[in-house]
N, C-alpha and C. Protein backbone atom coordinates (compact mmCIF):
# COMPACT_ATOMS: atom_id res chain seq x y z
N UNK A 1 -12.80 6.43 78.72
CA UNK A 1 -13.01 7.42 77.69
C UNK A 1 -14.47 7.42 77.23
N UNK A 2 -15.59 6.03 77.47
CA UNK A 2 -16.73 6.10 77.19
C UNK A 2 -17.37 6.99 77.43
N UNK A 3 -17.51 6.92 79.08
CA UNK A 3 -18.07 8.23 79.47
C UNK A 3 -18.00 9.44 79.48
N UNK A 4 -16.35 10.00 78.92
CA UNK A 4 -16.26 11.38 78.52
C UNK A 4 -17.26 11.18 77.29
N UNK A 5 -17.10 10.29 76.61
CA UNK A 5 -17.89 10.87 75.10
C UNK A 5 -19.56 10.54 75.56
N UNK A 6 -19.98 10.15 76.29
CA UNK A 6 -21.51 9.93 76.72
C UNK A 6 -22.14 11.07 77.71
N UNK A 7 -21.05 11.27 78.31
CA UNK A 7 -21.50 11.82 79.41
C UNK A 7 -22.22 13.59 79.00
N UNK A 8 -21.37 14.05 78.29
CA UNK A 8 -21.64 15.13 77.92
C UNK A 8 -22.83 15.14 76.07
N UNK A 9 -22.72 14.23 76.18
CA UNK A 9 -23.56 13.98 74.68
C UNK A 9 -25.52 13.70 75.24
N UNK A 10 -26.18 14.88 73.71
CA UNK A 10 -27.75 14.97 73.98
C UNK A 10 -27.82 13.95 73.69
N UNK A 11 -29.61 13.42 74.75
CA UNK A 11 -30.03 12.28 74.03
C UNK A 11 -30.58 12.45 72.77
N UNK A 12 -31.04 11.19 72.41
CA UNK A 12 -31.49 10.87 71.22
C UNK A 12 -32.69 11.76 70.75
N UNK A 13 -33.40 12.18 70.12
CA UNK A 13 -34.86 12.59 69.56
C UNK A 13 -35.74 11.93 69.57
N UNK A 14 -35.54 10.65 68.91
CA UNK A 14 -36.50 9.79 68.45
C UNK A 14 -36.23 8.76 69.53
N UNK A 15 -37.51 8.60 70.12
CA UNK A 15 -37.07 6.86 70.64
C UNK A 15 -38.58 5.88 70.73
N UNK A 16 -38.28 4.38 71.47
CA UNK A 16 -38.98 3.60 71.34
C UNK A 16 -41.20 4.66 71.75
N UNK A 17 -40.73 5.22 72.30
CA UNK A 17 -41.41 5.88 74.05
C UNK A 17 -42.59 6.43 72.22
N UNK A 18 -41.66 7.52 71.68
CA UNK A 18 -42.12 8.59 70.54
C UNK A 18 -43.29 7.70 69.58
N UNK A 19 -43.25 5.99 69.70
CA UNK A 19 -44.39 5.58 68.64
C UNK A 19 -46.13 5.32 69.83
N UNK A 20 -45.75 5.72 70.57
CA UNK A 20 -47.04 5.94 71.45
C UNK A 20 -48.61 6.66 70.69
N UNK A 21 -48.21 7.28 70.32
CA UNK A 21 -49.09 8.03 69.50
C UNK A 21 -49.61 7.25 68.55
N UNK A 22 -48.77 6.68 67.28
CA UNK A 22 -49.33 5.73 66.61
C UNK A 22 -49.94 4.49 66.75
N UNK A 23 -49.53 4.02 68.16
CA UNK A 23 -50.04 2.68 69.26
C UNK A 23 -51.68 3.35 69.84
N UNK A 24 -51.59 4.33 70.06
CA UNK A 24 -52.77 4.71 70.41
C UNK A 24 -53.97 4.32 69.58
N UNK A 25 -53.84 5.34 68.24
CA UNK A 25 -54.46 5.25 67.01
C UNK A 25 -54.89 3.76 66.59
N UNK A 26 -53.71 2.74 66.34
CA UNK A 26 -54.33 1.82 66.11
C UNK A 26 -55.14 0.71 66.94
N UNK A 27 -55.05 1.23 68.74
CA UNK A 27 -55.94 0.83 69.56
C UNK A 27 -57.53 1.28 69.02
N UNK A 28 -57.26 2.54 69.22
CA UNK A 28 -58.68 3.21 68.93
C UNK A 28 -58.95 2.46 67.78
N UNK A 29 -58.55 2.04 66.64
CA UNK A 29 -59.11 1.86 65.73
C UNK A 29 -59.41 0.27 65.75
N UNK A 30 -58.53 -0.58 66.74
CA UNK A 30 -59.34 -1.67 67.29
C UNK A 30 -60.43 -1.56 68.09
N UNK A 31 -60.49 -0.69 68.98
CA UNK A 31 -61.75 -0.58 69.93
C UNK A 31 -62.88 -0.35 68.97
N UNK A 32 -62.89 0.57 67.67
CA UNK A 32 -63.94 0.98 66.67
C UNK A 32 -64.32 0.02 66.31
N UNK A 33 -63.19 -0.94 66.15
CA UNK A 33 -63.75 -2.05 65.58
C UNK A 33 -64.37 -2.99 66.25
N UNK A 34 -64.22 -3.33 67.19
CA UNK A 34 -64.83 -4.52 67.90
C UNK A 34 -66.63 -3.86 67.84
N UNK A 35 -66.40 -2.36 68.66
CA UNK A 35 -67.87 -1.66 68.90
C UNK A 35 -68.65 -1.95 67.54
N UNK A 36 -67.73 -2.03 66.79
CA UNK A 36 -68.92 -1.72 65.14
C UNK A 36 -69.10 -3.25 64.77
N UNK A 37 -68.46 -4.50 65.20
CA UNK A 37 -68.67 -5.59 64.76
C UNK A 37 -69.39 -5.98 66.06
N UNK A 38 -69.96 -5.94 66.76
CA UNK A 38 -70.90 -5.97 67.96
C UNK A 38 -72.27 -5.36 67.48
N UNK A 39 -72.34 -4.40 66.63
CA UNK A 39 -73.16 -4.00 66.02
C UNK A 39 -73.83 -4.55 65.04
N UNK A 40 -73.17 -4.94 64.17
CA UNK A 40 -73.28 -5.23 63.20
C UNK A 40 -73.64 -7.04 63.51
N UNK A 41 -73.45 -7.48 64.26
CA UNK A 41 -73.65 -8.86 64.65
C UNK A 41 -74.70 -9.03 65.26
N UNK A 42 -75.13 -8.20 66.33
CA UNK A 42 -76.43 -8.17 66.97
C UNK A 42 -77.53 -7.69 65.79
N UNK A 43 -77.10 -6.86 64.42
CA UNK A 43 -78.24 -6.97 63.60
C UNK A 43 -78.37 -8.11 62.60
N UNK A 44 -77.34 -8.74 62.62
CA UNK A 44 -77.31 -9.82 61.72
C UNK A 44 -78.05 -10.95 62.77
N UNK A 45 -78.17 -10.87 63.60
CA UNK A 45 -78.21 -11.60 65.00
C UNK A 45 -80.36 -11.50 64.62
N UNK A 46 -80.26 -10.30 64.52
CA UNK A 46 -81.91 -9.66 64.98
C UNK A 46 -82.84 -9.99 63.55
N UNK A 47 -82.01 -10.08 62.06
CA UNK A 47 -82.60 -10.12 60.92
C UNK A 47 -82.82 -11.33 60.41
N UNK A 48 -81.74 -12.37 61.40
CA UNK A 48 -81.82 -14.13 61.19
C UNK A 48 -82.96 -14.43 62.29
N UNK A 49 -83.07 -13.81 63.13
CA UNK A 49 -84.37 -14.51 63.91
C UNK A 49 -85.83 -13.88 64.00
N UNK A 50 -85.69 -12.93 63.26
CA UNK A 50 -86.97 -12.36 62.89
C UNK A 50 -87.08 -11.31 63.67
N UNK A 51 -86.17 -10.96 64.20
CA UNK A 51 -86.40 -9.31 65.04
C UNK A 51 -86.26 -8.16 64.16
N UNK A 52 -86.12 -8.32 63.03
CA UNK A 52 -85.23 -7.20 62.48
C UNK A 52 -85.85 -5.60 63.05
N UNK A 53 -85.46 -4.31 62.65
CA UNK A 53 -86.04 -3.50 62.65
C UNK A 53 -86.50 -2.99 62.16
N UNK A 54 -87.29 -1.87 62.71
CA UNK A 54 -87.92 -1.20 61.62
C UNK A 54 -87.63 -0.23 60.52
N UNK A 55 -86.87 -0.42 60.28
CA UNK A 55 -85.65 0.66 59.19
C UNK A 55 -85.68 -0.14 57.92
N UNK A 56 -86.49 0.86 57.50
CA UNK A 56 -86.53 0.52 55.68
C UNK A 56 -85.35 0.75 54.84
N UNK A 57 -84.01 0.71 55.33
CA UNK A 57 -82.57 0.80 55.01
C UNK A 57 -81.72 0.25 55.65
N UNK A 58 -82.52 -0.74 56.31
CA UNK A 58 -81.29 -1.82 57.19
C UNK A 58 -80.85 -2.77 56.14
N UNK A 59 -80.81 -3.29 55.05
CA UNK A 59 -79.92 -4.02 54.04
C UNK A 59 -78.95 -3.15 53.57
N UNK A 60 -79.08 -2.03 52.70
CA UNK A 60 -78.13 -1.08 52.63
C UNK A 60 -77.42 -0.71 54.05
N UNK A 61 -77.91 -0.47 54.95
CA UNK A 61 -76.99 -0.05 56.14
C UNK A 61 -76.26 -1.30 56.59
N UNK A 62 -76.63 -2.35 56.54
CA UNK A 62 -76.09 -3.38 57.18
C UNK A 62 -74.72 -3.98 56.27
N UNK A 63 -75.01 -3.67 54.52
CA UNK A 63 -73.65 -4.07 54.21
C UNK A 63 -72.88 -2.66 54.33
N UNK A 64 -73.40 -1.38 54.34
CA UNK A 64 -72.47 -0.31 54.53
C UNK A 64 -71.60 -0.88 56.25
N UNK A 65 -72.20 -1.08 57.05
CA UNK A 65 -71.79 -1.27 58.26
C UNK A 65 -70.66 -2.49 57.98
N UNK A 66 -70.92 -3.84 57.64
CA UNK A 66 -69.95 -4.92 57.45
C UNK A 66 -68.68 -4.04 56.59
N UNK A 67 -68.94 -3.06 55.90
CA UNK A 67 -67.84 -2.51 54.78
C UNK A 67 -67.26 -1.83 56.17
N UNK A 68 -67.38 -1.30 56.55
CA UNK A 68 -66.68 0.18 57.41
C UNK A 68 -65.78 -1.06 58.46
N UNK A 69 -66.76 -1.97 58.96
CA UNK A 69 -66.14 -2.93 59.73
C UNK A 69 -64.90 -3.46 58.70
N UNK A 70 -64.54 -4.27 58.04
CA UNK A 70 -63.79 -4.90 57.17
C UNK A 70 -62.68 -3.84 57.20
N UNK A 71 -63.10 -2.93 56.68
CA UNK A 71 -62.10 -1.76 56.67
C UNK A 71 -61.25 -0.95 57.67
N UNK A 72 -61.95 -1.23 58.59
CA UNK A 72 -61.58 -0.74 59.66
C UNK A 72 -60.21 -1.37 60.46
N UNK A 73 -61.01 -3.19 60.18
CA UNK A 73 -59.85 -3.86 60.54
C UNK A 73 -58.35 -3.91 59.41
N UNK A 74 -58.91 -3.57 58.43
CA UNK A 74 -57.72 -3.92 57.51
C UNK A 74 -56.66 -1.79 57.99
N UNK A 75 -57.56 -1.26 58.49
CA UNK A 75 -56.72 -0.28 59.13
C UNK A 75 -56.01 -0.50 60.34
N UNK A 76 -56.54 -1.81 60.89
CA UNK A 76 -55.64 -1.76 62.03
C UNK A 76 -54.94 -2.46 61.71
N UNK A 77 -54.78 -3.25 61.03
CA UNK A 77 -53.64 -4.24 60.58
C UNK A 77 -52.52 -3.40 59.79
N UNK A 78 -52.97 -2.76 59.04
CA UNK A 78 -51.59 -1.97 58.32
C UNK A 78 -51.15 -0.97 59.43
N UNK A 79 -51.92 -0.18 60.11
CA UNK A 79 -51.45 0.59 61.10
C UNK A 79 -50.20 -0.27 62.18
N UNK A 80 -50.41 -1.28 62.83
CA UNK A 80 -49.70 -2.47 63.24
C UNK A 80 -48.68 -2.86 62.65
N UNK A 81 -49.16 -2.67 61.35
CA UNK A 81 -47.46 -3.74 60.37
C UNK A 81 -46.43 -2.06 60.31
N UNK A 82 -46.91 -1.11 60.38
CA UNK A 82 -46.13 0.24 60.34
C UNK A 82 -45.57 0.40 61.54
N UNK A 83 -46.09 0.24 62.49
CA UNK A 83 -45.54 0.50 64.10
C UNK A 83 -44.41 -0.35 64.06
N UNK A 84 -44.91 -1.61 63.80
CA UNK A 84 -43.28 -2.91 63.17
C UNK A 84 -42.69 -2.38 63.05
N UNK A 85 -42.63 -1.74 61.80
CA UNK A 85 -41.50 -2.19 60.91
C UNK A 85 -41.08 -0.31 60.99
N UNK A 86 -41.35 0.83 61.93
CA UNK A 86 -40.61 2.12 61.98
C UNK A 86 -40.41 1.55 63.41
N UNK A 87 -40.28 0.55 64.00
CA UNK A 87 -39.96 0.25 65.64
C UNK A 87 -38.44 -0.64 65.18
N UNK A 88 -38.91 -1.26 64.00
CA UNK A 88 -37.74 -2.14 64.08
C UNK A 88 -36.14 -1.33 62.99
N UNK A 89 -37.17 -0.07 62.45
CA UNK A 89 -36.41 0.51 61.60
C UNK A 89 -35.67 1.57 62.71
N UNK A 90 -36.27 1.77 63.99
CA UNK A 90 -35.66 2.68 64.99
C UNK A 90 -34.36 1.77 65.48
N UNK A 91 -34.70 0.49 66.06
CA UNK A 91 -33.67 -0.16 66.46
C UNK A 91 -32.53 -0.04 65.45
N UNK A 92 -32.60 -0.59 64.53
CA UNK A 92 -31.63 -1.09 63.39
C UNK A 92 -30.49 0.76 63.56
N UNK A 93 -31.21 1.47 63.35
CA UNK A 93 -30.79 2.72 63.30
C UNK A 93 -29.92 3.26 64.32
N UNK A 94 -30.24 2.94 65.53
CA UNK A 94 -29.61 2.65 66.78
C UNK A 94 -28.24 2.30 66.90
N UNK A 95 -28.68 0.61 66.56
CA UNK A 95 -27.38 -0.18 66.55
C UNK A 95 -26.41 0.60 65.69
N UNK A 96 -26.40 0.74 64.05
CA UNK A 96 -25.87 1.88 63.36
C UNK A 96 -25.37 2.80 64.04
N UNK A 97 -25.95 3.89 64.62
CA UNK A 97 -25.41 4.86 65.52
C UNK A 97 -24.33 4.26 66.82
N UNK A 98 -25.08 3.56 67.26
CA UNK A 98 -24.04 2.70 68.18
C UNK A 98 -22.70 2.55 67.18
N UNK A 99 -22.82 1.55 66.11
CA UNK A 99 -21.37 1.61 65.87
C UNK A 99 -20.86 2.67 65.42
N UNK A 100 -21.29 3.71 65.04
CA UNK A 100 -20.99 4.64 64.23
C UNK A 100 -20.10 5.11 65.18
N UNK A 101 -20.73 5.55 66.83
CA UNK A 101 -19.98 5.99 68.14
C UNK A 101 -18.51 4.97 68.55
N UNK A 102 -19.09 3.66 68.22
CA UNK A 102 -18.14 3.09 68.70
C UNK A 102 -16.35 3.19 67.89
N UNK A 103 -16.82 3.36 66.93
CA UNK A 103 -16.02 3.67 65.68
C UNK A 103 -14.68 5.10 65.53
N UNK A 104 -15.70 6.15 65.88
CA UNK A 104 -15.54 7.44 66.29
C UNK A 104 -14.35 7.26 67.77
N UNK A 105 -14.89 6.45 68.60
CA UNK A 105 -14.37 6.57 69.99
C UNK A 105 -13.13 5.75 70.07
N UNK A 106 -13.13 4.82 68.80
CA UNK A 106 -11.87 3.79 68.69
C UNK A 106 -10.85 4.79 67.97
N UNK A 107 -11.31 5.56 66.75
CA UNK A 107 -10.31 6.65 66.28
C UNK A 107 -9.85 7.55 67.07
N UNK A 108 -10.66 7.59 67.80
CA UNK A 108 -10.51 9.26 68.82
C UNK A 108 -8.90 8.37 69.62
N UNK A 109 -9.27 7.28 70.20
CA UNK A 109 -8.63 6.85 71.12
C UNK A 109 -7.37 6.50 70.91
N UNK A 110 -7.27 6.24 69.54
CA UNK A 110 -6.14 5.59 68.94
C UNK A 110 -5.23 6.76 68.44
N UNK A 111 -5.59 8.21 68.23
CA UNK A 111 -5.21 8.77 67.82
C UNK A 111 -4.41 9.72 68.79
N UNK A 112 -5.20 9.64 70.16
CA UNK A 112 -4.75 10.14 71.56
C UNK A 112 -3.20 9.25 71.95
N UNK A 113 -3.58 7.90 71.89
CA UNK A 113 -2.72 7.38 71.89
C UNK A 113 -1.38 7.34 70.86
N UNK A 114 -1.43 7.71 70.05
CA UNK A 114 -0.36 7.94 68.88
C UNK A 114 -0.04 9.75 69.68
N UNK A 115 -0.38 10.12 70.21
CA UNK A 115 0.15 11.74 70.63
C UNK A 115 0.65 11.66 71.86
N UNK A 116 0.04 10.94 72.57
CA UNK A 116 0.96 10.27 74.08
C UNK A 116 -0.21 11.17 74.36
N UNK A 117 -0.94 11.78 74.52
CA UNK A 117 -1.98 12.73 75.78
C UNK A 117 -1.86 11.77 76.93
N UNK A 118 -1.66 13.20 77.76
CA UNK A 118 -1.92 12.80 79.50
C UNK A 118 -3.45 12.36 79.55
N UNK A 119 -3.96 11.65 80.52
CA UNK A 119 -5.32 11.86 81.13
C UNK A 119 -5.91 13.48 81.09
N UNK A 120 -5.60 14.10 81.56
CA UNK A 120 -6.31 15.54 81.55
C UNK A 120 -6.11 15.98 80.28
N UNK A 121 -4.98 15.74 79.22
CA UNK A 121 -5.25 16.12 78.06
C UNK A 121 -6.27 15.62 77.52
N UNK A 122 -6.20 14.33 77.91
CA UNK A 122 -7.32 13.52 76.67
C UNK A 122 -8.58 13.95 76.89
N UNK A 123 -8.83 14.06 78.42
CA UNK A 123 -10.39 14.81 78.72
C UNK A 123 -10.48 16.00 77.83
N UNK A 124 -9.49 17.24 78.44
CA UNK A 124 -9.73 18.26 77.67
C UNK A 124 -9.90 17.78 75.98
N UNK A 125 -9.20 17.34 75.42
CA UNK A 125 -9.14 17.11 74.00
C UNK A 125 -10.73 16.47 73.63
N UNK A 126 -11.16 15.55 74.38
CA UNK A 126 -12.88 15.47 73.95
C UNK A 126 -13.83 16.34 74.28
N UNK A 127 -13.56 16.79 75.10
CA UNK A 127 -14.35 18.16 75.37
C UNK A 127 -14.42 19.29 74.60
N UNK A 128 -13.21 19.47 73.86
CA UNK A 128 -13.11 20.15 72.94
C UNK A 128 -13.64 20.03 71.58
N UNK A 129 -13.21 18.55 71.18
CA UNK A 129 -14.05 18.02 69.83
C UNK A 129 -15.55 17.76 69.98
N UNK A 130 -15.99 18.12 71.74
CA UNK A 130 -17.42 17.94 71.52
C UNK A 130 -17.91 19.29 71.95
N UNK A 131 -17.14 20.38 71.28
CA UNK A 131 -17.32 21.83 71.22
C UNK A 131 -17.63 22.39 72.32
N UNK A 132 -17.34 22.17 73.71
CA UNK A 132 -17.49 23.13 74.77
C UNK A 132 -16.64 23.99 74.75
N UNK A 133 -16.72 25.48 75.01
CA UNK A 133 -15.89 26.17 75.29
C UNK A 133 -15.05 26.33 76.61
N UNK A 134 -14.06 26.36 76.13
CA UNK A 134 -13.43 26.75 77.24
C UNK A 134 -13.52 26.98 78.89
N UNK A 135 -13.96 28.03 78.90
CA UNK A 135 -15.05 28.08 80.63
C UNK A 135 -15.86 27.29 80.92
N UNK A 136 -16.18 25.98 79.46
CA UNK A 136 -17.49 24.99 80.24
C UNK A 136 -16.30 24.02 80.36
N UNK A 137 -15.05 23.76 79.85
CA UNK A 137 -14.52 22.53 80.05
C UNK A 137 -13.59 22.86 81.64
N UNK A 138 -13.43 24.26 81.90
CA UNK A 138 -12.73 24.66 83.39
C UNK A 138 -13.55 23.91 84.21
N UNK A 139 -15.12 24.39 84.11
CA UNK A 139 -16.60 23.89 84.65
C UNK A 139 -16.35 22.54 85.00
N UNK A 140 -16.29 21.57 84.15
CA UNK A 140 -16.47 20.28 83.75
C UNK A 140 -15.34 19.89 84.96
N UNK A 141 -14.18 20.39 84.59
CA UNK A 141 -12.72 19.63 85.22
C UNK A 141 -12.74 20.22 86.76
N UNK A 142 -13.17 21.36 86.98
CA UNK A 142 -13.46 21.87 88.23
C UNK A 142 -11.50 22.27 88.58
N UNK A 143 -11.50 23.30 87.16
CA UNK A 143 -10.17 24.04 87.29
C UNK A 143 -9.88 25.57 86.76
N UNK A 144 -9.07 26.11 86.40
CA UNK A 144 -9.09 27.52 85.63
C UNK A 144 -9.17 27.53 84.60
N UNK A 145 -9.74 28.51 83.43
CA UNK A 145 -9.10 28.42 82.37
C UNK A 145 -7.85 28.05 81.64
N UNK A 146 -7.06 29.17 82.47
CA UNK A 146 -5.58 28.91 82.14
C UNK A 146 -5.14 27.72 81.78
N UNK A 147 -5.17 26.43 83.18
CA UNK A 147 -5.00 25.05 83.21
C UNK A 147 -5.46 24.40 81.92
N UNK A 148 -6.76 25.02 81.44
CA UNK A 148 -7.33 24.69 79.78
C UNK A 148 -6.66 24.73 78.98
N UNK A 149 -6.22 26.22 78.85
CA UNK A 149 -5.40 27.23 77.84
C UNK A 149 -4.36 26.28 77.15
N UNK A 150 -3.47 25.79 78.86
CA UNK A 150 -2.44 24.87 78.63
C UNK A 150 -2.12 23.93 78.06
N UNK A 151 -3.34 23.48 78.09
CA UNK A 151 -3.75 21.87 77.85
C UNK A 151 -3.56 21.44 76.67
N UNK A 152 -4.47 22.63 76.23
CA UNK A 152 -4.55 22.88 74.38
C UNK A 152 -3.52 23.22 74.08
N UNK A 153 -2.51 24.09 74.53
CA UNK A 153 -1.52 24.51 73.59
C UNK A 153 -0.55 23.02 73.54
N UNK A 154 -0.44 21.97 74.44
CA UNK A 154 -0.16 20.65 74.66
C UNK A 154 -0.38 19.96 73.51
N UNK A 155 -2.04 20.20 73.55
CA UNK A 155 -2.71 19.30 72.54
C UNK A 155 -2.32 19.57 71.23
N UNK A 156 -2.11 20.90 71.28
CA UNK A 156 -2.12 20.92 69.57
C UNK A 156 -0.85 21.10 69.06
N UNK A 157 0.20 21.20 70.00
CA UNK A 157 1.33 20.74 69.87
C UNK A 157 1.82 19.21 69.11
N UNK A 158 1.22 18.24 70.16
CA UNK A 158 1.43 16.71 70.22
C UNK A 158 0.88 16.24 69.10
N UNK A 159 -0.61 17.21 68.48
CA UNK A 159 -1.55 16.64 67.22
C UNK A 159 -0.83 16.92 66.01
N UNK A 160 -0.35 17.95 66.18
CA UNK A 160 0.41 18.34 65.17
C UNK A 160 -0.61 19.94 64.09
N UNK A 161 -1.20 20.33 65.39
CA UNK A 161 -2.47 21.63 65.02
C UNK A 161 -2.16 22.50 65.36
N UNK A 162 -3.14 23.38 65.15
CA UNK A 162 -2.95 24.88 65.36
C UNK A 162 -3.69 25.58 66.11
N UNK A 163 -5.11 24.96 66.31
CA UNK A 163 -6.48 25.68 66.68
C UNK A 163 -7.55 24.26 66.83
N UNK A 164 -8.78 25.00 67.37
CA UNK A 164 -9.77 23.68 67.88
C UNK A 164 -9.80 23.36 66.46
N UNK A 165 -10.64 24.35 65.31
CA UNK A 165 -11.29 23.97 64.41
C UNK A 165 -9.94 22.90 63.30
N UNK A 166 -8.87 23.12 63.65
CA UNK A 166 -8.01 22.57 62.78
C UNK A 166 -8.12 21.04 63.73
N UNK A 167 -8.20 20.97 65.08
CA UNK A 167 -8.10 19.65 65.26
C UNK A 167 -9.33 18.72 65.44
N UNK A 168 -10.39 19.81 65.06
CA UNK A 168 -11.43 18.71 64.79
C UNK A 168 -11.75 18.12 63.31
N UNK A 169 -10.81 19.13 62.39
CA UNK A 169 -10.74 18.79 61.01
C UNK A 169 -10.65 17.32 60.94
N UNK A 170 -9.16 17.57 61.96
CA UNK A 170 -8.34 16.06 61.43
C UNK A 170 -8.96 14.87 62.11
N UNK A 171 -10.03 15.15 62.61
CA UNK A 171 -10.77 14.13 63.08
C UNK A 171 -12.42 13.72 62.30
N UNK A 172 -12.46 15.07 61.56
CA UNK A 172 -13.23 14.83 60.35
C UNK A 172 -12.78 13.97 59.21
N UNK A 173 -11.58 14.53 58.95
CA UNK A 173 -10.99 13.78 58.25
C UNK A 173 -10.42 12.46 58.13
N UNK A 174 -10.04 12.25 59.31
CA UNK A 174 -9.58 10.54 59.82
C UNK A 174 -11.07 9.79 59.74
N UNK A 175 -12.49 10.63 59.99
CA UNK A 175 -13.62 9.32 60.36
C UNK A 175 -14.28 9.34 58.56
N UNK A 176 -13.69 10.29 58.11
CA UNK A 176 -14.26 10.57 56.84
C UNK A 176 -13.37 9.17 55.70
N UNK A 177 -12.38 8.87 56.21
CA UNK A 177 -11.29 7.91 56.13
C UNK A 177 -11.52 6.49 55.69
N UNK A 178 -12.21 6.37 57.25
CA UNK A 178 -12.59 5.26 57.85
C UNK A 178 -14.27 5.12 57.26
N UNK A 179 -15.10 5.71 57.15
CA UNK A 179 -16.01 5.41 56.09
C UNK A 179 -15.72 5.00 54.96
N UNK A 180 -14.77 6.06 53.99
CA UNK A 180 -14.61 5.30 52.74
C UNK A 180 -14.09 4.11 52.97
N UNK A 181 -12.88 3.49 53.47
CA UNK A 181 -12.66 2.34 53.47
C UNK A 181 -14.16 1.47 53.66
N UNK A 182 -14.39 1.99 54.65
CA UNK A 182 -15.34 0.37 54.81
C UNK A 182 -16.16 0.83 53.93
N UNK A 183 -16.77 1.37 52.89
CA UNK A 183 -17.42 1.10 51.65
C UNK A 183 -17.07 0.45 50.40
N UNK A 184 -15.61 0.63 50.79
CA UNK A 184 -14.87 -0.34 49.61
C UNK A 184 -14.34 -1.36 50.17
């Protein structure tokens, strides 16, 4: 039954791949940094041994430069502790969803089982709660409509329904159930 409910389900939106962008950024903003503390070292380097230059604003520039440096790194460090902790806030979120599915697929299953569904019912019956129409679930099973038609009038017989939207109610309603409990 896993794979009926996977198989036909979008992936995710968000994933590990999507913080690339922000990994970038705080590269670049290490690379800035190293370049600007290379800088800034070779003049500290040039003003301790008597090279300095000729720039009648190399004290002012030189602590402006140590500032931008300092700062720079304290940008890559928070940039870093953010990649953390929305990488580890992706996982956590995951697992969540994971059980959330797993949860869903234990009701679904248990509830199939309390109706007796055949195998081809039970397919059709997730196919249905995962809103394909009709001609995509013929598609899917590699059969007629009709054979569908049937299926359902089976299904919603055995569920004790009338229509899709009434038997995905009761499956709203059963997971809507099973949340409140486990909050209390």
């Amino acid at each position: 039954m896993d794979t009926i409910l996977t198989r036909h389900t979008p992936k995710t939106a968000l994933s590990l791949s999507d913080l690339g962008g922000a990994i970038f950024l705080a590269l670049a903003h290490l690379i800035c940094g190293v370049v600007l503390t290379i800088d800034v070292s070779s003049e500290i380097y040039a003003a301790l041994t008597g090279r300095s230059s000729d720039n009648e604003h190399g004290p002012v520039l030189l602590v402006a430069e140590l500032i931008a440096t300092a700062l720079l790194y304290f940008i890559f460090v928070q940039s870093m502790r953010q990649i953390l902790f929305y990488r580890d806030a992706l996982q956590r979120a995951k697992l969540r969803l994971e059980g959330v599915r797993n949860e869903f697929s234990g009701l679904v299953g248990q509830r199939f089982q309390e109706w007796d569904l055949s195998p081809a019912e039970t397919e059709v019956a997730l196919l249905t709660i995962k809103g394909l129409r009709i001609s995509d679930i013929a598609q899917v099973r590699d059969c007629r409509e009709g054979t569908i038609k049937s299926h359902l009038t089976s299904i919603y017989k055995k569920s004790g329904t009338s229509s899709r939207p009434d038997l995905l109610a009761r499956f709203v309603d059963d997971f809507l159930e099973l949340a409140n409990d486990r909050l209390h």
